[in-house]
PDB file of N, CA and C in Angstrom:
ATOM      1  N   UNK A   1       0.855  -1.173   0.000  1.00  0.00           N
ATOM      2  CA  UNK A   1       0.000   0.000   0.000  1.00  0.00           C
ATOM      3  C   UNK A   1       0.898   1.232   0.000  1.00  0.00           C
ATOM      4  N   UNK A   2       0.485   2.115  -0.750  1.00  0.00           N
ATOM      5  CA  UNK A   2       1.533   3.211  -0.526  1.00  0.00           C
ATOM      6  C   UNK A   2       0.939   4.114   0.187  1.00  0.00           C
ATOM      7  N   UNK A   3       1.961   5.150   0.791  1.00  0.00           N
ATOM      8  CA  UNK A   3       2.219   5.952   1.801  1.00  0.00           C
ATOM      9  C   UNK A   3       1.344   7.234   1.432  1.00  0.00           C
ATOM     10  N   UNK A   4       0.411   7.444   0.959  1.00  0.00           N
ATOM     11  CA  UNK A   4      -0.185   8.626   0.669  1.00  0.00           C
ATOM     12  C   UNK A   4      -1.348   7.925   0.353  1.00  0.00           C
ATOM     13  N   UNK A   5      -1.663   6.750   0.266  1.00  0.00           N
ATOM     14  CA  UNK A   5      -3.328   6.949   0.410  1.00  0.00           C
ATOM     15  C   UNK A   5      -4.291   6.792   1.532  1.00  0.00           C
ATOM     16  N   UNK A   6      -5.189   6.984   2.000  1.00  0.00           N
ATOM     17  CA  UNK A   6      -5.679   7.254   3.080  1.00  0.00           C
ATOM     18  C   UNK A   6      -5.757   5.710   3.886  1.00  0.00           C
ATOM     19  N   UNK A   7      -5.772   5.939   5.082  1.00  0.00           N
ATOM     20  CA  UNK A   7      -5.464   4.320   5.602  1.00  0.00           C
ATOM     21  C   UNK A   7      -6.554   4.339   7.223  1.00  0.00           C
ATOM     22  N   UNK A   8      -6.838   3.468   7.899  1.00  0.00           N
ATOM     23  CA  UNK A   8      -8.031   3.095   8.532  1.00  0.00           C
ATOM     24  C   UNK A   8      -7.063   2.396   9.591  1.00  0.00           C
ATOM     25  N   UNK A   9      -7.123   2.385  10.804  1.00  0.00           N
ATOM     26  CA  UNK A   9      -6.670   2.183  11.834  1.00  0.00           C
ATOM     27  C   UNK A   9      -7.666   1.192  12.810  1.00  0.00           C
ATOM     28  N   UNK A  10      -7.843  -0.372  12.676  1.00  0.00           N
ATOM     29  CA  UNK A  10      -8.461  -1.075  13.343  1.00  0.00           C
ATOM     30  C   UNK A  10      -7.622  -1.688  14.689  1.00  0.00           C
ATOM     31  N   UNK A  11      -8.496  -1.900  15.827  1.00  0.00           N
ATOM     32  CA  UNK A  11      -7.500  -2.731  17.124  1.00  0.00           C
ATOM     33  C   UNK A  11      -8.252  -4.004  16.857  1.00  0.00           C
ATOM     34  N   UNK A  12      -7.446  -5.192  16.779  1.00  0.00           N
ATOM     35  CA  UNK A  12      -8.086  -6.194  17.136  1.00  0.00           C
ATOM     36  C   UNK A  12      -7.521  -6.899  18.409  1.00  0.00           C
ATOM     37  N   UNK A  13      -8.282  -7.726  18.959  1.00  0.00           N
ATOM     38  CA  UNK A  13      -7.512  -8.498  19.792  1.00  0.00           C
ATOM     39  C   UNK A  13      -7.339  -9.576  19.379  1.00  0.00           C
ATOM     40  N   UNK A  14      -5.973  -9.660  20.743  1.00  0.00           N
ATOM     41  CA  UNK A  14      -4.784 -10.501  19.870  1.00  0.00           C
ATOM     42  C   UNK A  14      -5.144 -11.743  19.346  1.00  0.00           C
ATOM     43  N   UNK A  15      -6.212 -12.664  20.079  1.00  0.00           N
ATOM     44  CA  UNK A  15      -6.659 -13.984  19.480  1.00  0.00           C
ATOM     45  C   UNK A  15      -7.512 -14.015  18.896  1.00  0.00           C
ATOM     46  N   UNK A  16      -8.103 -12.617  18.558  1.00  0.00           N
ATOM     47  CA  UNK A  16      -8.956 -12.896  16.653  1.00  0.00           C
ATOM     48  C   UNK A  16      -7.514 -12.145  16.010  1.00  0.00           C
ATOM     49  N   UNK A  17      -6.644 -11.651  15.837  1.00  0.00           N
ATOM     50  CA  UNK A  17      -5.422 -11.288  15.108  1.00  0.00           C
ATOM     51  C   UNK A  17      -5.119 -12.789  14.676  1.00  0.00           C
ATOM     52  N   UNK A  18      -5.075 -13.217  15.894  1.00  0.00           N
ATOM     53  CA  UNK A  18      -3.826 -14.936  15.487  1.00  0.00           C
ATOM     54  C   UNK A  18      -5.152 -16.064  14.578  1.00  0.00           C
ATOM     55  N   UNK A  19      -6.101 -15.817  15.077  1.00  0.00           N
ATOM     56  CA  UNK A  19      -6.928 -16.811  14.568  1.00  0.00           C
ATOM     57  C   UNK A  19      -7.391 -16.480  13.015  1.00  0.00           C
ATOM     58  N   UNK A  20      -7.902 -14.704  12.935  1.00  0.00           N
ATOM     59  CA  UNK A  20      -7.240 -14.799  11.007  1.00  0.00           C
ATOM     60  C   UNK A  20      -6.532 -14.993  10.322  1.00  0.00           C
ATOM     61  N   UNK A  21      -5.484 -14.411  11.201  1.00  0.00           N
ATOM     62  CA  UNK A  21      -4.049 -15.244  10.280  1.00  0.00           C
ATOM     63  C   UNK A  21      -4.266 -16.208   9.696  1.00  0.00           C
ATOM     64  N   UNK A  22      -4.262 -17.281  11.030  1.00  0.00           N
ATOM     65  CA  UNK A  22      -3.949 -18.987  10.617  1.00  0.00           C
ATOM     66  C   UNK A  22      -4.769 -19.158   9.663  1.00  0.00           C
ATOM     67  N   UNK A  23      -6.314 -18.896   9.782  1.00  0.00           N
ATOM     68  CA  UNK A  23      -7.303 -18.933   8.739  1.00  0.00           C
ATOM     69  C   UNK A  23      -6.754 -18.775   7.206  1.00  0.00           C
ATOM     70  N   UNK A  24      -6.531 -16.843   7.059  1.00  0.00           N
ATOM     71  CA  UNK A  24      -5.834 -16.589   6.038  1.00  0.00           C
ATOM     72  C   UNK A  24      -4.804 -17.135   5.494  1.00  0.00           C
ATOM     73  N   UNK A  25      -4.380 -17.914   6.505  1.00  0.00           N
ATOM     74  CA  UNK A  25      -2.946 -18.381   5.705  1.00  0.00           C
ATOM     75  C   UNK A  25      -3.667 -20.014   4.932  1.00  0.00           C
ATOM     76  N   UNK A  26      -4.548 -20.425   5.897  1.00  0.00           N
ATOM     77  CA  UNK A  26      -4.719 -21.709   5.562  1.00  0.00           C
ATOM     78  C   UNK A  26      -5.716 -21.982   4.588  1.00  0.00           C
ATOM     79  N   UNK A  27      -6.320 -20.379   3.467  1.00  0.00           N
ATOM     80  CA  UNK A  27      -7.290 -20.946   3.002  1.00  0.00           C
ATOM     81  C   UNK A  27      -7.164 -20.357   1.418  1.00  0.00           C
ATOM     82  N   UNK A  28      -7.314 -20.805   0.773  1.00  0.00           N
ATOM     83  CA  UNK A  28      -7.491 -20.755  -1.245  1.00  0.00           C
ATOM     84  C   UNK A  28      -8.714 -19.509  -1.026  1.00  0.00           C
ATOM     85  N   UNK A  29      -7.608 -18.210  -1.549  1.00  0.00           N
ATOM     86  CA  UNK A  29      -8.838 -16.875  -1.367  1.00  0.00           C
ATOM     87  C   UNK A  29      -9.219 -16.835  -2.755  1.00  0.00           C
ATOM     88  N   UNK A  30      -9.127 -17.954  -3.896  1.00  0.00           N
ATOM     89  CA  UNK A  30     -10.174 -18.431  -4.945  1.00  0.00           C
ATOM     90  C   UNK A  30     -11.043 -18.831  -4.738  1.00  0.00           C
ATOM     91  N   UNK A  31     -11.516 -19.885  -3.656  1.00  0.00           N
ATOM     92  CA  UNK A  31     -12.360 -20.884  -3.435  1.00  0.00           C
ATOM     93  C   UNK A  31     -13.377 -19.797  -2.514  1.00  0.00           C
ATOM     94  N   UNK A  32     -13.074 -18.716  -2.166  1.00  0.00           N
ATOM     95  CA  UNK A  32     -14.441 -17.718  -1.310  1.00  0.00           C
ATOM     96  C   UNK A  32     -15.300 -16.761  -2.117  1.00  0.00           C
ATOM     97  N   UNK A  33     -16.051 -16.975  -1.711  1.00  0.00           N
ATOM     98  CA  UNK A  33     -17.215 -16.617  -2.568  1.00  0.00           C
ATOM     99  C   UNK A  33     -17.232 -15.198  -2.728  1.00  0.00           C
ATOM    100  N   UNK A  34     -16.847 -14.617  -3.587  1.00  0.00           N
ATOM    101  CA  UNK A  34     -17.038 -12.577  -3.483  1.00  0.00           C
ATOM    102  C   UNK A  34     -17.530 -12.585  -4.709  1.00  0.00           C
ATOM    103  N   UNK A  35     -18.053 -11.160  -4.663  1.00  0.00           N
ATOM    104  CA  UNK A  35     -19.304 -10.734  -5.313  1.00  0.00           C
ATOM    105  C   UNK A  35     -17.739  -9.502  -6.700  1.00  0.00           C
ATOM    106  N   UNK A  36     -16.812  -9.187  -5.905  1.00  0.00           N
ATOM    107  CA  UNK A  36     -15.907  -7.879  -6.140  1.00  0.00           C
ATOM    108  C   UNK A  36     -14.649  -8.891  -5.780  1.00  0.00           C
ATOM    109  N   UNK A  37     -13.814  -8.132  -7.085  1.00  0.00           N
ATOM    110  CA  UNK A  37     -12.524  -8.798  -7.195  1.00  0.00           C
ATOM    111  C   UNK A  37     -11.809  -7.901  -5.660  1.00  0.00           C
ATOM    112  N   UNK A  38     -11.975  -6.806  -5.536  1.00  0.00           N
ATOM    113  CA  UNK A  38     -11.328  -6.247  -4.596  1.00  0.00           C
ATOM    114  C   UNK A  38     -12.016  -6.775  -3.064  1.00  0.00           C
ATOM    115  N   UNK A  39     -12.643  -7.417  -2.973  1.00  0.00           N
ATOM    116  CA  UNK A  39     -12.700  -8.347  -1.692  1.00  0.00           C
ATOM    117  C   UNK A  39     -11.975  -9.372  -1.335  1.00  0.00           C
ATOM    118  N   UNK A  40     -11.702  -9.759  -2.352  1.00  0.00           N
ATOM    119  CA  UNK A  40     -10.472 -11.076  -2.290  1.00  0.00           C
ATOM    120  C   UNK A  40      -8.783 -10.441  -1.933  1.00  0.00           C
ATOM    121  N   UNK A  41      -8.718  -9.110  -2.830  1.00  0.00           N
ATOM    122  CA  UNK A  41      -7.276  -8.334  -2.541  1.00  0.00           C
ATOM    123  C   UNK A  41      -7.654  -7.429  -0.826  1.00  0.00           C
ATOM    124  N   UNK A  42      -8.626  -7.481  -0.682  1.00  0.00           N
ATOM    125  CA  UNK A  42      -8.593  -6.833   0.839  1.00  0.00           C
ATOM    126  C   UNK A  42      -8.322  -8.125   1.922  1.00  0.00           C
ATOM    127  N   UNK A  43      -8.588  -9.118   1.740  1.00  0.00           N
ATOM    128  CA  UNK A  43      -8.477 -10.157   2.111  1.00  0.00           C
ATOM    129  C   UNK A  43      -7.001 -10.697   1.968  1.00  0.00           C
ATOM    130  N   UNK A  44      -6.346 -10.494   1.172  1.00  0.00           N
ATOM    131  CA  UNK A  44      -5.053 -10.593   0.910  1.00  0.00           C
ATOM    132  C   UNK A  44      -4.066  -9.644   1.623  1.00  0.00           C
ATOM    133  N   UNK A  45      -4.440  -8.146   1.684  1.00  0.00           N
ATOM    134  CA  UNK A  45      -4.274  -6.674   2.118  1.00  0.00           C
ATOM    135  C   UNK A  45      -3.781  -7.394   3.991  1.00  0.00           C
ATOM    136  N   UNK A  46      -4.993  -7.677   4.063  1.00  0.00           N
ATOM    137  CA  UNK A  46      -5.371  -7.902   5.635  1.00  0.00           C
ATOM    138  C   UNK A  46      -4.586  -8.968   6.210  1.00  0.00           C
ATOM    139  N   UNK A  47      -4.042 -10.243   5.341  1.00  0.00           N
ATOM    140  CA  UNK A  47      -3.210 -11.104   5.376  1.00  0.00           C
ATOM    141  C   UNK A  47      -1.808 -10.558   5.457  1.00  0.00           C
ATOM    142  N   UNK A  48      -1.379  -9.471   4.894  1.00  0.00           N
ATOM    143  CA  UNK A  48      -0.136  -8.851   5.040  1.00  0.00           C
ATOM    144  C   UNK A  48       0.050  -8.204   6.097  1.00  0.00           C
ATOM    145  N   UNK A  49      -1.023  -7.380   6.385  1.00  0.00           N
ATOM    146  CA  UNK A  49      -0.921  -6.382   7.247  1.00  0.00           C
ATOM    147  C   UNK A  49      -0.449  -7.165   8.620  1.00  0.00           C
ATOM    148  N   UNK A  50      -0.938  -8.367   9.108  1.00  0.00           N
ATOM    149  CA  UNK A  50      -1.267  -9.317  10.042  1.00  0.00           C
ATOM    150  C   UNK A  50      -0.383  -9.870  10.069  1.00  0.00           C
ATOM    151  N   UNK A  51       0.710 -10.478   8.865  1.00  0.00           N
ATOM    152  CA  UNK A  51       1.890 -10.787   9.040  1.00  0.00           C
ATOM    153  C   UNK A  51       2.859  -9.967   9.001  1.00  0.00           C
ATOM    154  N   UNK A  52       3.060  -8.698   8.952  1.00  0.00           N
ATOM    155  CA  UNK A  52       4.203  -7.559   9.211  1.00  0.00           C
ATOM    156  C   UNK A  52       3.811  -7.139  10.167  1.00  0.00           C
ATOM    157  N   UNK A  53       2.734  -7.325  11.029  1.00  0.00           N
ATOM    158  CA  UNK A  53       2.464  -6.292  12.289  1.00  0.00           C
ATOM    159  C   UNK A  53       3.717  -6.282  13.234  1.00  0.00           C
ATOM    160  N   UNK A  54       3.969  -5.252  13.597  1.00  0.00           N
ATOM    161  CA  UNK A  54       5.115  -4.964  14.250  1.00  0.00           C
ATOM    162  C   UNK A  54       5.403  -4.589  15.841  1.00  0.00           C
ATOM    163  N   UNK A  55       4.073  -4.539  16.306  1.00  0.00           N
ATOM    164  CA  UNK A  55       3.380  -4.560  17.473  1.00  0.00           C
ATOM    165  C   UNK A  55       3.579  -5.737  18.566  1.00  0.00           C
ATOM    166  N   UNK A  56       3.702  -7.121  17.304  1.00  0.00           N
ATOM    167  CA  UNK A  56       3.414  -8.095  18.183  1.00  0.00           C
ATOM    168  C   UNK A  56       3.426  -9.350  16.381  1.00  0.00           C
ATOM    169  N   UNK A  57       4.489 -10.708  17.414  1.00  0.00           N
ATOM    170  CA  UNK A  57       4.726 -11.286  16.231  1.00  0.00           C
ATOM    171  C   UNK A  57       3.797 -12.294  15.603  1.00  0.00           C
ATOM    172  N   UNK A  58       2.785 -12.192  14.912  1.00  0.00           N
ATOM    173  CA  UNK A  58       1.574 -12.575  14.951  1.00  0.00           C
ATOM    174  C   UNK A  58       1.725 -14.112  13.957  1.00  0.00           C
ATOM    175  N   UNK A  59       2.958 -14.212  13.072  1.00  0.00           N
ATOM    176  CA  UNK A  59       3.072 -15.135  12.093  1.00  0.00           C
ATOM    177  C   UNK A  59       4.065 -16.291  12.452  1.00  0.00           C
ATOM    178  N   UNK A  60       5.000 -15.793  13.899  1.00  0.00           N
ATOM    179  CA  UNK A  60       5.233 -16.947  14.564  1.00  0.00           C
ATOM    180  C   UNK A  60       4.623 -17.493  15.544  1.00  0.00           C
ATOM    181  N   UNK A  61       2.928 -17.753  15.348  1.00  0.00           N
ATOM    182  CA  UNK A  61       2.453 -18.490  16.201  1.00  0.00           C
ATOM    183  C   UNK A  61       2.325 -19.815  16.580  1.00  0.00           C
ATOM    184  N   UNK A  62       2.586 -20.773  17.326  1.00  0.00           N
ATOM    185  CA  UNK A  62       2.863 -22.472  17.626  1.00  0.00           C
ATOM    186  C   UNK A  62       1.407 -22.618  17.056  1.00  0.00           C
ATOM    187  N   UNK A  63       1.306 -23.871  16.975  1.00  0.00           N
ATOM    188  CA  UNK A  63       0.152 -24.287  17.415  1.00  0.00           C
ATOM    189  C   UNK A  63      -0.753 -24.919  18.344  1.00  0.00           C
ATOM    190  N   UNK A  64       0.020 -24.587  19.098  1.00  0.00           N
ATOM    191  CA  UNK A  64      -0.407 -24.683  20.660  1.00  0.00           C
ATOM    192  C   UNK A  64      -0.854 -22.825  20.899  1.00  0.00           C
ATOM    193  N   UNK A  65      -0.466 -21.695  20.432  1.00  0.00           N
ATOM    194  CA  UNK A  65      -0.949 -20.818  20.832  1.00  0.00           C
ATOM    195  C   UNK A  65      -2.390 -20.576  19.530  1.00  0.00           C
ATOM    196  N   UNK A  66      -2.464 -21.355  18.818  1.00  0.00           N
ATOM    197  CA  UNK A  66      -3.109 -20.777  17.739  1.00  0.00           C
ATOM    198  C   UNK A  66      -4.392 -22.092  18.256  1.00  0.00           C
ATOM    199  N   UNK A  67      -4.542 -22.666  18.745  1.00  0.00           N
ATOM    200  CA  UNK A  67      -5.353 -23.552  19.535  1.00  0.00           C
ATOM    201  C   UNK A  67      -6.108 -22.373  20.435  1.00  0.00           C
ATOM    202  N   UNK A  68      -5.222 -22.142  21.496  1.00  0.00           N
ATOM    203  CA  UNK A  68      -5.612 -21.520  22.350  1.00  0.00           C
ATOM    204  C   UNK A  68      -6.690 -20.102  22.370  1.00  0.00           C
ATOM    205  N   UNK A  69      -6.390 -19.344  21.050  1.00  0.00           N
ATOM    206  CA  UNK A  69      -6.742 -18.408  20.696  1.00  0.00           C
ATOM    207  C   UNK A  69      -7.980 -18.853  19.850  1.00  0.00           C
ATOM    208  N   UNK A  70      -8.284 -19.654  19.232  1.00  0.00           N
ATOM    209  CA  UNK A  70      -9.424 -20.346  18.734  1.00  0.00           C
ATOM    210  C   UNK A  70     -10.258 -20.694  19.932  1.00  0.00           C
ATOM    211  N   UNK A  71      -9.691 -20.968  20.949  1.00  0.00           N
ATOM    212  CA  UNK A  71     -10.817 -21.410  21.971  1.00  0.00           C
ATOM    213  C   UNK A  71     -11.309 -20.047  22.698  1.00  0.00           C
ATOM    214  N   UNK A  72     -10.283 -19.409  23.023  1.00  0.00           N
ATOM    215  CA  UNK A  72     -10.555 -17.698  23.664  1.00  0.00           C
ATOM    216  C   UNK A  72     -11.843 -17.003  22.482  1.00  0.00           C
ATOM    217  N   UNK A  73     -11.208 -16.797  21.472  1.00  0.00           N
ATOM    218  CA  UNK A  73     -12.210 -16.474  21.084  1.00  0.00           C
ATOM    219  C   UNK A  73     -13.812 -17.411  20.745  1.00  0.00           C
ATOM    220  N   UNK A  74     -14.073 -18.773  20.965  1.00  0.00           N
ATOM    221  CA  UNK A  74     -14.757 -19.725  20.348  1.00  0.00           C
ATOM    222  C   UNK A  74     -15.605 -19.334  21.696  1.00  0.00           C
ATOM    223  N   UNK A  75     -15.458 -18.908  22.589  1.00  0.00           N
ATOM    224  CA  UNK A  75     -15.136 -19.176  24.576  1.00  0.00           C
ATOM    225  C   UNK A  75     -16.662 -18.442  24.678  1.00  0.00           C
ATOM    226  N   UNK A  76     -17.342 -17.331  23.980  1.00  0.00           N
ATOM    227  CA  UNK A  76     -18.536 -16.721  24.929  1.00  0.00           C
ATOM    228  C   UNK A  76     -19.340 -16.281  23.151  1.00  0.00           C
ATOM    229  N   UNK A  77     -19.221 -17.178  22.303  1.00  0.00           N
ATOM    230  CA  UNK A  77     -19.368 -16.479  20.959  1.00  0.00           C
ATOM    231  C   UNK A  77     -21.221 -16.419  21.063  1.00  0.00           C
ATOM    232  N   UNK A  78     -22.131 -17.506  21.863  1.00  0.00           N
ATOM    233  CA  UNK A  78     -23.547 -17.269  21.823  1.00  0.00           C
ATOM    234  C   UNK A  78     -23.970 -17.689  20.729  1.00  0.00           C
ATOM    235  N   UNK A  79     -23.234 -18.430  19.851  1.00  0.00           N
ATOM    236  CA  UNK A  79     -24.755 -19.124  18.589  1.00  0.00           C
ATOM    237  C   UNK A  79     -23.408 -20.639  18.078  1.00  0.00           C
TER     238      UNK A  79
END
């Protein structure tokens, strides 16, 4: 993304961060259903962003922490 176009500032927490990742990493963004080619590149966008975050190392996660964070978030979801 370059440095002059306008940009959007989301917080997530950290075990929906780790749990898109793994997702994103683990899934054919051909095989999802979009209506707009640019849903699939935001989806891609969001996959980068998530692995350069610099905050916190989100792409060396075990899988023992990427378990864990699936259950944290899985933990009070109501449906």
């Amino acid at each position: 993304m370059e440095a002059d176009l306008p940009t959007v500032n989301v917080r997530l927490w950290h075990a929906d961060a780790v749990v898109l990742f793994d997702w994103l990493m683990s899934t054919d963004l051909d095989s999802i259903p979009i209506t707009h080619p640019a849903q699939k590149q935001a989806l891609a966008d969001l996959l980068s962003r998530l692995e350069h975050a610099s905050d916190v190392d989100i792409a060396s996660s075990t899988s023992e922490e990427i378990a864990a964070a699936q259950n944290e978030v899985a933990r009070d979801m109501g449906w």
